[in-house]
C-alpha atoms as a PDB file:
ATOM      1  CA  UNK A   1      89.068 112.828 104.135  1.00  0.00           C
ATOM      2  CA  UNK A   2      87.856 115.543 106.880  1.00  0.00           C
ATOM      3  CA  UNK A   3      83.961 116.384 105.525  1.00  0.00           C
ATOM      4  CA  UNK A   4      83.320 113.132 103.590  1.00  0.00           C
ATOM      5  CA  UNK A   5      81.652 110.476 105.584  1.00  0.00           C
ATOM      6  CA  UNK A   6      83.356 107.187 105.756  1.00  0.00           C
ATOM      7  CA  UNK A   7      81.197 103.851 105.986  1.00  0.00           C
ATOM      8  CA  UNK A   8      82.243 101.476 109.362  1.00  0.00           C
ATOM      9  CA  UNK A   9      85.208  98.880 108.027  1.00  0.00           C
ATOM     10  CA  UNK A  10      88.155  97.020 109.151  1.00  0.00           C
ATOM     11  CA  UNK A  11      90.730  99.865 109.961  1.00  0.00           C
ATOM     12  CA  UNK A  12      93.941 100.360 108.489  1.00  0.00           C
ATOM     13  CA  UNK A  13      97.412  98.183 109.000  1.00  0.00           C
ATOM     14  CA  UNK A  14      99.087  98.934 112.091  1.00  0.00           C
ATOM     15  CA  UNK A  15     102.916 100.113 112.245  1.00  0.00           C
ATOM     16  CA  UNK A  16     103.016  96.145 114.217  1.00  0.00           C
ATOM     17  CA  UNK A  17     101.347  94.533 111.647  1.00  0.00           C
ATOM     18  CA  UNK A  18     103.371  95.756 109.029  1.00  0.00           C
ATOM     19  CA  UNK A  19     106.554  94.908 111.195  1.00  0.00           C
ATOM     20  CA  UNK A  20     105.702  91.237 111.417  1.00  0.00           C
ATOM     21  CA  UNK A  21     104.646  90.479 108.078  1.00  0.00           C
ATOM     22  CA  UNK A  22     107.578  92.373 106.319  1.00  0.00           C
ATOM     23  CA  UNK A  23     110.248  93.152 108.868  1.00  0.00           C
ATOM     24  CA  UNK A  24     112.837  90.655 106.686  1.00  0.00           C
ATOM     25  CA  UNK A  25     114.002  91.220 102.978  1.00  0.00           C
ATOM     26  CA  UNK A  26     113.095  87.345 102.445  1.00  0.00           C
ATOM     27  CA  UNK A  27     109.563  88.024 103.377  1.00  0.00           C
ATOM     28  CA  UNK A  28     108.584  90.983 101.248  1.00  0.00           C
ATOM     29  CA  UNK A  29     110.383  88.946  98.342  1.00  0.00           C
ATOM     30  CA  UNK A  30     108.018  86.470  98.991  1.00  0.00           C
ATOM     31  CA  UNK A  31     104.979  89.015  98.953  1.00  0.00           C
ATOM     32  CA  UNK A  32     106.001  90.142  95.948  1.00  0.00           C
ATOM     33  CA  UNK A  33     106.150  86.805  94.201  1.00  0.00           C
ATOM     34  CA  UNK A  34     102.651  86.148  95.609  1.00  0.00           C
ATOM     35  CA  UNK A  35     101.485  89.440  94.231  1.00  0.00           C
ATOM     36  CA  UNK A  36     102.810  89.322  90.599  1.00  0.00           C
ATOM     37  CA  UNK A  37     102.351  85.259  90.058  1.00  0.00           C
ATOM     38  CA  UNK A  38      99.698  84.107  92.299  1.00  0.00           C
ATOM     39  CA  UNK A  39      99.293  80.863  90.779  1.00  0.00           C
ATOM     40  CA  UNK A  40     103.352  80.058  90.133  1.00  0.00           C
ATOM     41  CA  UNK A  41     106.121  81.867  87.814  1.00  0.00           C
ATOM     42  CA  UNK A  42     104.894  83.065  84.882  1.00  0.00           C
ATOM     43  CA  UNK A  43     107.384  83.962  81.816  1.00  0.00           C
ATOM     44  CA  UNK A  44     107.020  87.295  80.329  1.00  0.00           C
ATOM     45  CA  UNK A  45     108.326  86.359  77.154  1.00  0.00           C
ATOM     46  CA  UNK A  46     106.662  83.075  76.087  1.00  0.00           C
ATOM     47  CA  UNK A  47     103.533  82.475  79.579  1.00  0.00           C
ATOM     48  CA  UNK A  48     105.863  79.679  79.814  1.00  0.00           C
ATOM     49  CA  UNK A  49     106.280  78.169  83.766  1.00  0.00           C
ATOM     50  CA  UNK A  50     109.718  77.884  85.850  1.00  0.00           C
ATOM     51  CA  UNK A  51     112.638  75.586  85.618  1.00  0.00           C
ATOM     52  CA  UNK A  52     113.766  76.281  88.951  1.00  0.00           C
ATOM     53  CA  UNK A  53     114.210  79.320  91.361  1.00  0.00           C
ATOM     54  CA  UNK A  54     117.742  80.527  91.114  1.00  0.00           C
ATOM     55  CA  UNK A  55     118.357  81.891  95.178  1.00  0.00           C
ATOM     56  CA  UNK A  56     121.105  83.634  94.762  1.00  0.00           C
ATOM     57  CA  UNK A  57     120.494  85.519  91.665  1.00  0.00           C
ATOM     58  CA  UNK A  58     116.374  86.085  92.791  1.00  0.00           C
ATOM     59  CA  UNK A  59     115.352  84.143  89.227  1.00  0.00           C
ATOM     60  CA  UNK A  60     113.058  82.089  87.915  1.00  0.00           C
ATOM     61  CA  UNK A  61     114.438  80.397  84.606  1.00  0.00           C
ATOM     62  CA  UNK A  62     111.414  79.814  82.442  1.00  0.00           C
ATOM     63  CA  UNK A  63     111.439  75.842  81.365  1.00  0.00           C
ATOM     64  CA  UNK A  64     110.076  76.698  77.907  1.00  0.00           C
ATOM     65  CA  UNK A  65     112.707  79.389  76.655  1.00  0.00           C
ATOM     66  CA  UNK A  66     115.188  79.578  78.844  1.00  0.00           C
ATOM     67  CA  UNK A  67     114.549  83.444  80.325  1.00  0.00           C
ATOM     68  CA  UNK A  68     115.899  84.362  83.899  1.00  0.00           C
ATOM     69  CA  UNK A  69     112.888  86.419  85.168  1.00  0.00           C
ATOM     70  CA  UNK A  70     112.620  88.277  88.738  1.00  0.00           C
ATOM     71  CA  UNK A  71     109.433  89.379  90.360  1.00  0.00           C
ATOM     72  CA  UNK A  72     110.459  93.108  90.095  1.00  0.00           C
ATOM     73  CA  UNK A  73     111.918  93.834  86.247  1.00  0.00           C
ATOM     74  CA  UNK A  74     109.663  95.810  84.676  1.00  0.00           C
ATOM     75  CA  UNK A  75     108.278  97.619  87.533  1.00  0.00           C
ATOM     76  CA  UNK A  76     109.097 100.469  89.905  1.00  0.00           C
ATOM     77  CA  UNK A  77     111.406  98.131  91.328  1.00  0.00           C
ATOM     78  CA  UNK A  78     113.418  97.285  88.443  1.00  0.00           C
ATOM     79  CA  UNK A  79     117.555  96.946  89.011  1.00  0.00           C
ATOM     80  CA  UNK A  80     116.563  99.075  92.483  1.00  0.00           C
ATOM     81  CA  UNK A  81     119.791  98.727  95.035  1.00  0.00           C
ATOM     82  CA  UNK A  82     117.419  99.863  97.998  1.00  0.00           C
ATOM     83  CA  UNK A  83     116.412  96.854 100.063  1.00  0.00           C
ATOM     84  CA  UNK A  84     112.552  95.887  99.363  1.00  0.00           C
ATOM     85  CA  UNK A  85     112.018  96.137 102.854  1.00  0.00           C
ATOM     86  CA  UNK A  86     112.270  99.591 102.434  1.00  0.00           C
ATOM     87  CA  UNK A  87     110.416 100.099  99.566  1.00  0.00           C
ATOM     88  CA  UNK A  88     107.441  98.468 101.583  1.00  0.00           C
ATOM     89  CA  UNK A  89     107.754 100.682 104.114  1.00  0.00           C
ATOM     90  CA  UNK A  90     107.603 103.518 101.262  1.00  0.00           C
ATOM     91  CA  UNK A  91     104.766 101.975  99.974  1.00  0.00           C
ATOM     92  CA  UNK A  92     102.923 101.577 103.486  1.00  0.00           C
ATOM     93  CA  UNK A  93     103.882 105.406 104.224  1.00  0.00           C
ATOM     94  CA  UNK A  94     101.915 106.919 101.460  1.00  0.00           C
ATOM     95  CA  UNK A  95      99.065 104.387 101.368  1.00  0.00           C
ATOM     96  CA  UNK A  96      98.227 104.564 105.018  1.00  0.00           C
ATOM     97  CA  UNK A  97      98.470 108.088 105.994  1.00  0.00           C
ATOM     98  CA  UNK A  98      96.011 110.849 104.679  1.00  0.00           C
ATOM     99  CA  UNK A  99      98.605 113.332 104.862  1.00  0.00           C
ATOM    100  CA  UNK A 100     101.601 111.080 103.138  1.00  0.00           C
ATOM    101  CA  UNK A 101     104.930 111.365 103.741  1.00  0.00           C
ATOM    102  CA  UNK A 102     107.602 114.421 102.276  1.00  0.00           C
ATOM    103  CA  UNK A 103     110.177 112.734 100.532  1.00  0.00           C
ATOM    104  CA  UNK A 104     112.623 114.595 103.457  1.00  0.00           C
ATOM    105  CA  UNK A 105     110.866 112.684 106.196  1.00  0.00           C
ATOM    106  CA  UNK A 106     111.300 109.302 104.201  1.00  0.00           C
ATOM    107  CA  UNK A 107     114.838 109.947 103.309  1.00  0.00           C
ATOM    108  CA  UNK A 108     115.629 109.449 107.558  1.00  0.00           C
ATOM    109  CA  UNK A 109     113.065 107.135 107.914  1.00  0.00           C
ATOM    110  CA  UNK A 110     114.856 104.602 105.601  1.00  0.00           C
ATOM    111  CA  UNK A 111     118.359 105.927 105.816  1.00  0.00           C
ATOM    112  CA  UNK A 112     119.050 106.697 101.996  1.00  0.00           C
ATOM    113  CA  UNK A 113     119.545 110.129 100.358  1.00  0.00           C
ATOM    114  CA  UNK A 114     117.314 112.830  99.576  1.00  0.00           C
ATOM    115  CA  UNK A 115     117.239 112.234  95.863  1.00  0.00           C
ATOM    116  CA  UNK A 116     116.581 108.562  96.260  1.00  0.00           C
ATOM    117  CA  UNK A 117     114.037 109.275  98.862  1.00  0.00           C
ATOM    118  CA  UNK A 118     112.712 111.658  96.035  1.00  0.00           C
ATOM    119  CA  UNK A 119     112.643 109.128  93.484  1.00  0.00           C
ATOM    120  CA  UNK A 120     110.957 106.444  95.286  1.00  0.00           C
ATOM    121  CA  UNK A 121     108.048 108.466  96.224  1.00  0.00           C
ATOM    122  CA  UNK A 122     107.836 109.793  92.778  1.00  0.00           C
ATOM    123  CA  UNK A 123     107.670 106.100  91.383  1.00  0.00           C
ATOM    124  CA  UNK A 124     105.162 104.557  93.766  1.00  0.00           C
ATOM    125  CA  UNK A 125     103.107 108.216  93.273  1.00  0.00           C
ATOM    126  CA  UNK A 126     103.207 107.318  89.431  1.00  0.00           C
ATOM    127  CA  UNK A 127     101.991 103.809  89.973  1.00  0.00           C
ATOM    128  CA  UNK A 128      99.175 105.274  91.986  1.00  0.00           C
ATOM    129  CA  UNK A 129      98.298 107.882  88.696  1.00  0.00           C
ATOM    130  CA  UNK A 130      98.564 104.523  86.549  1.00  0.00           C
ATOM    131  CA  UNK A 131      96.011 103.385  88.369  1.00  0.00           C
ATOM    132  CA  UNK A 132      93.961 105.938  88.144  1.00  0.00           C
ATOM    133  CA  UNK A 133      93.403 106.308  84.821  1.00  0.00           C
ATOM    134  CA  UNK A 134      90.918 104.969  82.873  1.00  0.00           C
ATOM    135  CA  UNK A 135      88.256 105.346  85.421  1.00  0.00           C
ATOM    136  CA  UNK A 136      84.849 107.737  85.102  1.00  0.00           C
ATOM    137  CA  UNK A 137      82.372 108.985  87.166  1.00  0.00           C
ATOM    138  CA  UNK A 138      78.757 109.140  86.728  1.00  0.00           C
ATOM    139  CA  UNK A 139      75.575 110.064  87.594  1.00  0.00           C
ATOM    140  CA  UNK A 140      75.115 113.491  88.789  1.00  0.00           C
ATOM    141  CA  UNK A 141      78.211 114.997  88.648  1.00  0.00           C
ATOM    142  CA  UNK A 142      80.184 118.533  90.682  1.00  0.00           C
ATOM    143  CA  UNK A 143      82.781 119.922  87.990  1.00  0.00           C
ATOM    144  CA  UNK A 144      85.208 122.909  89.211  1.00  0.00           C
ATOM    145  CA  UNK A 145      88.432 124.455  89.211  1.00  0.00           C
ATOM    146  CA  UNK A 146      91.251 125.892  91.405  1.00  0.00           C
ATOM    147  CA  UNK A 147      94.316 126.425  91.604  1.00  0.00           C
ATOM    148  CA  UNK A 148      97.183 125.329  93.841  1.00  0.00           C
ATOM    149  CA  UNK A 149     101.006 126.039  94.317  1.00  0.00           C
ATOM    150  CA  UNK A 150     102.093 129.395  96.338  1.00  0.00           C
ATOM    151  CA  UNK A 151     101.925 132.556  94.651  1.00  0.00           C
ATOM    152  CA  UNK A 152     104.559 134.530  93.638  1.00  0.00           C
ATOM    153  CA  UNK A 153     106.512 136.905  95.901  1.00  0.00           C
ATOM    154  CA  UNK A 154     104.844 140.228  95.854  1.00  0.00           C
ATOM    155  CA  UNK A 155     101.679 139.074  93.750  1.00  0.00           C
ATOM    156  CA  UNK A 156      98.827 139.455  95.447  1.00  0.00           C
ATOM    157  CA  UNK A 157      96.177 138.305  92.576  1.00  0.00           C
ATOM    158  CA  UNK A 158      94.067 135.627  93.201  1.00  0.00           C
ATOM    159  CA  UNK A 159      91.142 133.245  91.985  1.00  0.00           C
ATOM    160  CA  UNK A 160      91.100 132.612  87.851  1.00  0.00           C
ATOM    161  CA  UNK A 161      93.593 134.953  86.983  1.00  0.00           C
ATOM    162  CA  UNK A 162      96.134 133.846  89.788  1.00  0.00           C
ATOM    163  CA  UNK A 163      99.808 133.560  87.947  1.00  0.00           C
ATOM    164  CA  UNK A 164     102.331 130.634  89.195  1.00  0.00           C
ATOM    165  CA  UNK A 165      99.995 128.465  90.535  1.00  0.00           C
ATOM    166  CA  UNK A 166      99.180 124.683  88.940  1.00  0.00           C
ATOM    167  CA  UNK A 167      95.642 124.586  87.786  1.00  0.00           C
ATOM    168  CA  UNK A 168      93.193 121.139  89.059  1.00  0.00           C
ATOM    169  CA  UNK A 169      90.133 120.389  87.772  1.00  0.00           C
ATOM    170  CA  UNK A 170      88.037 118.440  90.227  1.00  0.00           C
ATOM    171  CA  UNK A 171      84.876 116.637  89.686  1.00  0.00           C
ATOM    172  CA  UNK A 172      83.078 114.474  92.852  1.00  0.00           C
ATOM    173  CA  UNK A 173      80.215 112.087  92.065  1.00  0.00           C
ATOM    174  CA  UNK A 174      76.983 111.810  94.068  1.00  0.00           C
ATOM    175  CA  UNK A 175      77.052 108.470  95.302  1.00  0.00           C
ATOM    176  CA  UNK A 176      73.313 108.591  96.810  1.00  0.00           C
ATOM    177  CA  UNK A 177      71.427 111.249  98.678  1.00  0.00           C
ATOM    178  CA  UNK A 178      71.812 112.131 102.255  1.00  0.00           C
ATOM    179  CA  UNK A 179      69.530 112.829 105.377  1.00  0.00           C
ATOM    180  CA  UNK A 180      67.116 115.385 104.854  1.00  0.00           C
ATOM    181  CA  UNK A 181      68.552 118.414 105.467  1.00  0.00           C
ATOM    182  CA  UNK A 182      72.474 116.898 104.861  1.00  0.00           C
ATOM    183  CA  UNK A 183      74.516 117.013 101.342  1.00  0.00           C
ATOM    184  CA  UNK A 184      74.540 113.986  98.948  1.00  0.00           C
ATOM    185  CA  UNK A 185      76.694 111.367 100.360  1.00  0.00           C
ATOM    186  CA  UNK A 186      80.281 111.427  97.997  1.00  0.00           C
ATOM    187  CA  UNK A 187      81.226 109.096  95.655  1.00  0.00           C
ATOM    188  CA  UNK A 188      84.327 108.914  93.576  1.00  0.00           C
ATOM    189  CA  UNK A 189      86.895 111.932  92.253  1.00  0.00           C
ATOM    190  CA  UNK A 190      88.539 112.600  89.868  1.00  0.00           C
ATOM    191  CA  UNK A 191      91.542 115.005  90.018  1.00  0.00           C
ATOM    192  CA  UNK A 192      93.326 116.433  86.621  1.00  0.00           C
ATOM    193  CA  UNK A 193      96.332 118.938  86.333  1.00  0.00           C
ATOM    194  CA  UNK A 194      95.750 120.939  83.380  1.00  0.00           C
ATOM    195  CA  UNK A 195      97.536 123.383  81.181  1.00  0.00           C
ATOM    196  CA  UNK A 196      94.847 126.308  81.691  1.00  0.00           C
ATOM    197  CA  UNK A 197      91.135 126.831  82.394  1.00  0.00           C
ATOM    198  CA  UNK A 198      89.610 127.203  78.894  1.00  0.00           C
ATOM    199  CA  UNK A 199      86.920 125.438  77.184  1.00  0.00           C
ATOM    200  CA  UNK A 200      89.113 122.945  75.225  1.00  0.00           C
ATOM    201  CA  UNK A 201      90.987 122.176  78.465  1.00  0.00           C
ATOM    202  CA  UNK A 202      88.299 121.361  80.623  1.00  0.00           C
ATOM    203  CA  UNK A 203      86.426 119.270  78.283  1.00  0.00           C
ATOM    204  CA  UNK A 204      89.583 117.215  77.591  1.00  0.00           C
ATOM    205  CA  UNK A 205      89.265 116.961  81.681  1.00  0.00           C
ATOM    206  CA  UNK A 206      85.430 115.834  81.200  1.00  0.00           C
ATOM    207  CA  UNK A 207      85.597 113.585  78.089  1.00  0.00           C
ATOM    208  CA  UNK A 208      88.491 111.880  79.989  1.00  0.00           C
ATOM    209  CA  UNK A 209      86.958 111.736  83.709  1.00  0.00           C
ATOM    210  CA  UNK A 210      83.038 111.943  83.223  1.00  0.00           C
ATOM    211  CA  UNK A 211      81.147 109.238  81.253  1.00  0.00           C
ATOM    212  CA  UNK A 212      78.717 110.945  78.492  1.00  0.00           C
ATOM    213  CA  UNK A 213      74.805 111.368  79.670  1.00  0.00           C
ATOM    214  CA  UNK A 214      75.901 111.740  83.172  1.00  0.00           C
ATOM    215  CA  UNK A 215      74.274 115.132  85.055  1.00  0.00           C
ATOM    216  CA  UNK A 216      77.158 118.071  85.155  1.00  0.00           C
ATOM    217  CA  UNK A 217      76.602 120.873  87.439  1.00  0.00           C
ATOM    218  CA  UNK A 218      79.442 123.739  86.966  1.00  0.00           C
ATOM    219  CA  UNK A 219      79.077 127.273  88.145  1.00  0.00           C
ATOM    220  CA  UNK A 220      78.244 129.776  85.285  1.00  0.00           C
ATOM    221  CA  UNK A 221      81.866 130.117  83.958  1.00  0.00           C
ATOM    222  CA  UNK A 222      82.084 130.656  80.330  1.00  0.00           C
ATOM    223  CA  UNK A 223      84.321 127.890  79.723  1.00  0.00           C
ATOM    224  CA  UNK A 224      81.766 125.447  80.673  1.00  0.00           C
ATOM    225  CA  UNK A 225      79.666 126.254  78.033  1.00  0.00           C
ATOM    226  CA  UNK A 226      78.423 123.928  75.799  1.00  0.00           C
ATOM    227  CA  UNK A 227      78.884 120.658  77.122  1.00  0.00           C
ATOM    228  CA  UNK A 228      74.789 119.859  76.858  1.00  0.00           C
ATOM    229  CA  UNK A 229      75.438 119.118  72.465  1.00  0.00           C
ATOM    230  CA  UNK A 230      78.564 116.528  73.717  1.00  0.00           C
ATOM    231  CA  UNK A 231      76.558 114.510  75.913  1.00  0.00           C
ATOM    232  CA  UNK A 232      76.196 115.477  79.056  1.00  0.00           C
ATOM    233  CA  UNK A 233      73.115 117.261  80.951  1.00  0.00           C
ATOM    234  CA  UNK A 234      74.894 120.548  81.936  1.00  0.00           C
ATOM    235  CA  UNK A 235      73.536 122.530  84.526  1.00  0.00           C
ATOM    236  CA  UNK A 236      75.079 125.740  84.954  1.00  0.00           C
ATOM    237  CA  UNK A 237      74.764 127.810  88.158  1.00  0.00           C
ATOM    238  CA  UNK A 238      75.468 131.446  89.140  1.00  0.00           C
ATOM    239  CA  UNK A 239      77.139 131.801  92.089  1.00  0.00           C
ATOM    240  CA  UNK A 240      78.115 135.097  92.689  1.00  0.00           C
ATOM    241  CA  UNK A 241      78.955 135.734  96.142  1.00  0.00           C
ATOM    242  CA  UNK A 242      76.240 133.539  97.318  1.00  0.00           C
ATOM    243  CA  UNK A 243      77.573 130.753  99.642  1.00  0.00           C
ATOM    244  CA  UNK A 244      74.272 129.225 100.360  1.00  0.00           C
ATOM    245  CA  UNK A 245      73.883 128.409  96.420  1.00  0.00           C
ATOM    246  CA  UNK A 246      77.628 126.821  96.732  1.00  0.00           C
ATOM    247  CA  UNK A 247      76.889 124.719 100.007  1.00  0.00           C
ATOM    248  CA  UNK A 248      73.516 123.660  97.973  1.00  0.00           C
ATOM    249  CA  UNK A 249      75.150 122.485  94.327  1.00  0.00           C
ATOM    250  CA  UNK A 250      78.669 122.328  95.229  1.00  0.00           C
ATOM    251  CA  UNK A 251      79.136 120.851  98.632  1.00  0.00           C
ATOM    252  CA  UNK A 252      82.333 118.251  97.889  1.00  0.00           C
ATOM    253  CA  UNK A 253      84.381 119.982  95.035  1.00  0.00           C
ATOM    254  CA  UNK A 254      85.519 122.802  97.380  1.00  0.00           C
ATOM    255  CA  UNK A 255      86.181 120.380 100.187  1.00  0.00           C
ATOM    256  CA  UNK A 256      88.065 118.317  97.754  1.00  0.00           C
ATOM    257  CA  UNK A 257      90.268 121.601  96.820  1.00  0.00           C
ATOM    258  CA  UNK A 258      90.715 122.609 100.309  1.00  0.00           C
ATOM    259  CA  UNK A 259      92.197 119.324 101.715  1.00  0.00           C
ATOM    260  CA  UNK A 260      94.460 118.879  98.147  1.00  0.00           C
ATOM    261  CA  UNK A 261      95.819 122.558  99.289  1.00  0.00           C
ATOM    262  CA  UNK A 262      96.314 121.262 102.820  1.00  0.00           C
ATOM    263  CA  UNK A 263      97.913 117.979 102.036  1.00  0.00           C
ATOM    264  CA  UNK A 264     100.222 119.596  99.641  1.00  0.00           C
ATOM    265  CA  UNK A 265     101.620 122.756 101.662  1.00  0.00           C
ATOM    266  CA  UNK A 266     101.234 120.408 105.139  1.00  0.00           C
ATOM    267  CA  UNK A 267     103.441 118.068 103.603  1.00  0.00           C
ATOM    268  CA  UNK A 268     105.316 119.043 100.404  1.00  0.00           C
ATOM    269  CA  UNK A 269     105.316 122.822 100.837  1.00  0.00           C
ATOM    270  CA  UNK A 270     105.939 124.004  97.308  1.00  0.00           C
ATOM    271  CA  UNK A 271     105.885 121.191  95.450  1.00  0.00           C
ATOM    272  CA  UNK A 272     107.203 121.942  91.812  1.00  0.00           C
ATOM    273  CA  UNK A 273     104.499 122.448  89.143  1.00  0.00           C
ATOM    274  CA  UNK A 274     105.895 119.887  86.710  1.00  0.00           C
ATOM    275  CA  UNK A 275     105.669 117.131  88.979  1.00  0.00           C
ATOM    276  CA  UNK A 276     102.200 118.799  90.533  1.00  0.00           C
ATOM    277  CA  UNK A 277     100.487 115.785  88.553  1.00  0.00           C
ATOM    278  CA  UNK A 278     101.967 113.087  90.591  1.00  0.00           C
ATOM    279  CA  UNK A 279     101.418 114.897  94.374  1.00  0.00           C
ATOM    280  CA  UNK A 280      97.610 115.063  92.386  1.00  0.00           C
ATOM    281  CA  UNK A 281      97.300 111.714  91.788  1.00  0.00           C
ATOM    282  CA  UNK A 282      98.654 110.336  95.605  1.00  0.00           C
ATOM    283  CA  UNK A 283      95.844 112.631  96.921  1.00  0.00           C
ATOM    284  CA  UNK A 284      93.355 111.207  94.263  1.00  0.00           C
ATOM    285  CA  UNK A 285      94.073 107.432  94.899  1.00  0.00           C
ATOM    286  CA  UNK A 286      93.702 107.665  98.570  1.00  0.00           C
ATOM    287  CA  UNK A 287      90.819 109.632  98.763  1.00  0.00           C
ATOM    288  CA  UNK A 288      88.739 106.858  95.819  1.00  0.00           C
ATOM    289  CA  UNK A 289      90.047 104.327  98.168  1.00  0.00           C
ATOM    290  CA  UNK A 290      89.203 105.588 101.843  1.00  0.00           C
ATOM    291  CA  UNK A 291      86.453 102.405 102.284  1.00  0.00           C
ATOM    292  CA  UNK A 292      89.466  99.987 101.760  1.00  0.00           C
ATOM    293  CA  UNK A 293      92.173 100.910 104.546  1.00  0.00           C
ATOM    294  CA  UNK A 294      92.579  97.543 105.480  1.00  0.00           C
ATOM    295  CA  UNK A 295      93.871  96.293 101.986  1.00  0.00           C
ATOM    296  CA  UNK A 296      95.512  99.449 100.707  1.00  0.00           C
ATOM    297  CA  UNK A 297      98.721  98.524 101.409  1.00  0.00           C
ATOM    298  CA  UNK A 298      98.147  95.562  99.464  1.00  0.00           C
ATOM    299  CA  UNK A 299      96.714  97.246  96.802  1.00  0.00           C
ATOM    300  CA  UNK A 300      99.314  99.838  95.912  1.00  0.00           C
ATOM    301  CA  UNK A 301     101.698  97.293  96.198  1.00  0.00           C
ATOM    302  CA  UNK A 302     100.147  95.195  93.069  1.00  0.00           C
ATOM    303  CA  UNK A 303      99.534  98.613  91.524  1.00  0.00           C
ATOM    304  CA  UNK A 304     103.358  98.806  91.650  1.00  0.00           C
ATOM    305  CA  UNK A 305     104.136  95.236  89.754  1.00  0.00           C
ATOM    306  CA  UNK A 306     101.720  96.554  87.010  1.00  0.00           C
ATOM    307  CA  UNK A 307     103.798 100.139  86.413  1.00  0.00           C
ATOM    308  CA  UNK A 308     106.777 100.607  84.055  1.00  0.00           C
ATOM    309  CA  UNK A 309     109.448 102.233  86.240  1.00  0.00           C
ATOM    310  CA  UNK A 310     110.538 106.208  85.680  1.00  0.00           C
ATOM    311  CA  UNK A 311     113.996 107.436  86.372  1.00  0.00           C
ATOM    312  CA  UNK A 312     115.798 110.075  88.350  1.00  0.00           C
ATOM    313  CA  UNK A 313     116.970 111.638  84.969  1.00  0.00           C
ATOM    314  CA  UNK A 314     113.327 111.069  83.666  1.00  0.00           C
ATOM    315  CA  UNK A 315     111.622 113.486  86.010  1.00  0.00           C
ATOM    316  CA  UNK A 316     114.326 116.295  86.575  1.00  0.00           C
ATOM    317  CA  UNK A 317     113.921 116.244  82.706  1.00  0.00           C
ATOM    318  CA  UNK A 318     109.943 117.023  82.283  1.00  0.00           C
ATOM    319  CA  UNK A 319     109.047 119.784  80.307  1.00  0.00           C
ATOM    320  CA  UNK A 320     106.304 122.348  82.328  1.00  0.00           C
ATOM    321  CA  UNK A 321     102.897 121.572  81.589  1.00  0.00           C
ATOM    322  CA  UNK A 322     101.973 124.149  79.120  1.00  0.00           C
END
């Protein structure tokens, strides 16, 4: 992430790397097996172990029960008729690159149709928001707001009160100082679309994101007020127009916001607010995970064993978040 500094590691899988260990169906099959029962077939029904593998149907039948399991039901790739070959390559598209892929680009890049294209990204995006959840910061703590989404035609009003735009709260850890003179070093973030920028909103956002008797430092916005009698050491400061005071407290939140805005009009334009959540969560996961380019691939593809698949009709059918 442009801004945040990145310790020295292994770099990321290469386009050949990726070729040779999952250029064949047969082979990402295999992967997948490895990744969902490391230690041999494991029966979701009874833990029970397998019969036999069952080649042409892609089956284990459990020796206990009798249940014909594959590696993919009850995951993104449940009863998918894309090849998993392509659904790696999906997966290895929006792990590897900061900037992700539009769901145009990956509809030629793959050969399938728009809506598919759609879909899959959508899927491996909510495996990657599955993932996220659960997870807290700590210490001392940057909490803000923005919003993000284009404007609407011939509004020109912008900052708290801007109208048709998705609201994020953000909030970036302090991992451990920096050089004198130089910002704290970043830890994790924590990225939430939320229905508006009140005070029960945004400490929803906190009580899910921030662990209790961490350090929060907000700017002096009503909304924040409060939070030191629910467990957290608030510190609010008054900005104004003073951009020394927000390089001092708030170095990372803003950078945060400014490269969400980029990745999402660089890549998805005007992404549609109801589905804003998802785009939120892709830019989340890579960014908590930009010390471990070597295995993300890897890792998003386990994250997508783990996540109950979502439908086409599912996500043209979400309500706006209100």
């Amino acid at each position: 992430m442009p801004g945040m500094k990145k310790p020295k590691g292994k770099g990321m899988m290469t386009i050949r790397q990726f070729r040779q260990l999952f250029g064949e169906e047969a082979r990402c099959w295999e992967h997948l097996t490895r990744l969902r029962w490391p230690r041999g077939f494991v029966c979701p029904r009874c833990g029970g172990g397998s019969r036999g593998y069952m080649k042409a149907k892609r089956v284990h039948e459990c020796r206990a029960c009798g249940y014909q399991g594959s590696v993919t039901a009850g995951t993104i790739f449940h009863k998918t008729r894309v090849p998993l070959s392509d659904w790696f390559w999906a997966i290895y598209r929006l792990s590897q690159g900061k900037k992700g892929i539009s769901a145009l680009q990956l509809s030629k890049e793959i050969g399938v149709s728009y809506p598919t294209a759609w879909l899959i990204a959508h899927k491996i995006r909510k495996a990657m928001a599955d993932r996220e959840q659960g997870r807290q910061l700590r210490g001392l703590v940057e909490v803000d707001e923005g919003y993000v989404g284009g404007k609407a035609r011939g509004s020109g009003r912008i900052g708290r009160t801007a109208q048709h735009k998705s609201i994020v709260a953000v909030a970036v850890e302090h991992w451990r100082a920096g050089a004198p003179g130089r910002p704290p070093i970043p830890g994790r973030a924590a990225l939430a679309v939320i229905p508006d920028a009140t005070t029960p909103s945004l400490r929803t956002f906190l009580r899910a994101k921030v662990e209790l008797e961490s350090a929060v430092l907000t700017d002096a916005f009503t909304s924040y007020s409060g939070l030191t009698p629910r467990g957290y050491a608030h510190a609010a400061i008054p900005l104004g127009d003073d951009r020394e005071l927000l390089r001092r407290f708030f170095p990372w939140v803003h950078i945060t916001l400014s490269n969400l805005k980029r990745f999402l009009l660089g890549t998805h334009h005007k992404p549609q607010p109801k589905h804003m959540k998802r785009y939120v969560a892709e830019f989340a996961y890579r960014l908590n995970r930009r010390w471990q380019e070597a295995s993300l691939f890897h890792r998003l593809a386990r994250a997508c064993l783990s996540t109950n698949t979502i439908t086409y009709k599912d996500l043209v059918a979400e309500p706006e978040l209100t």
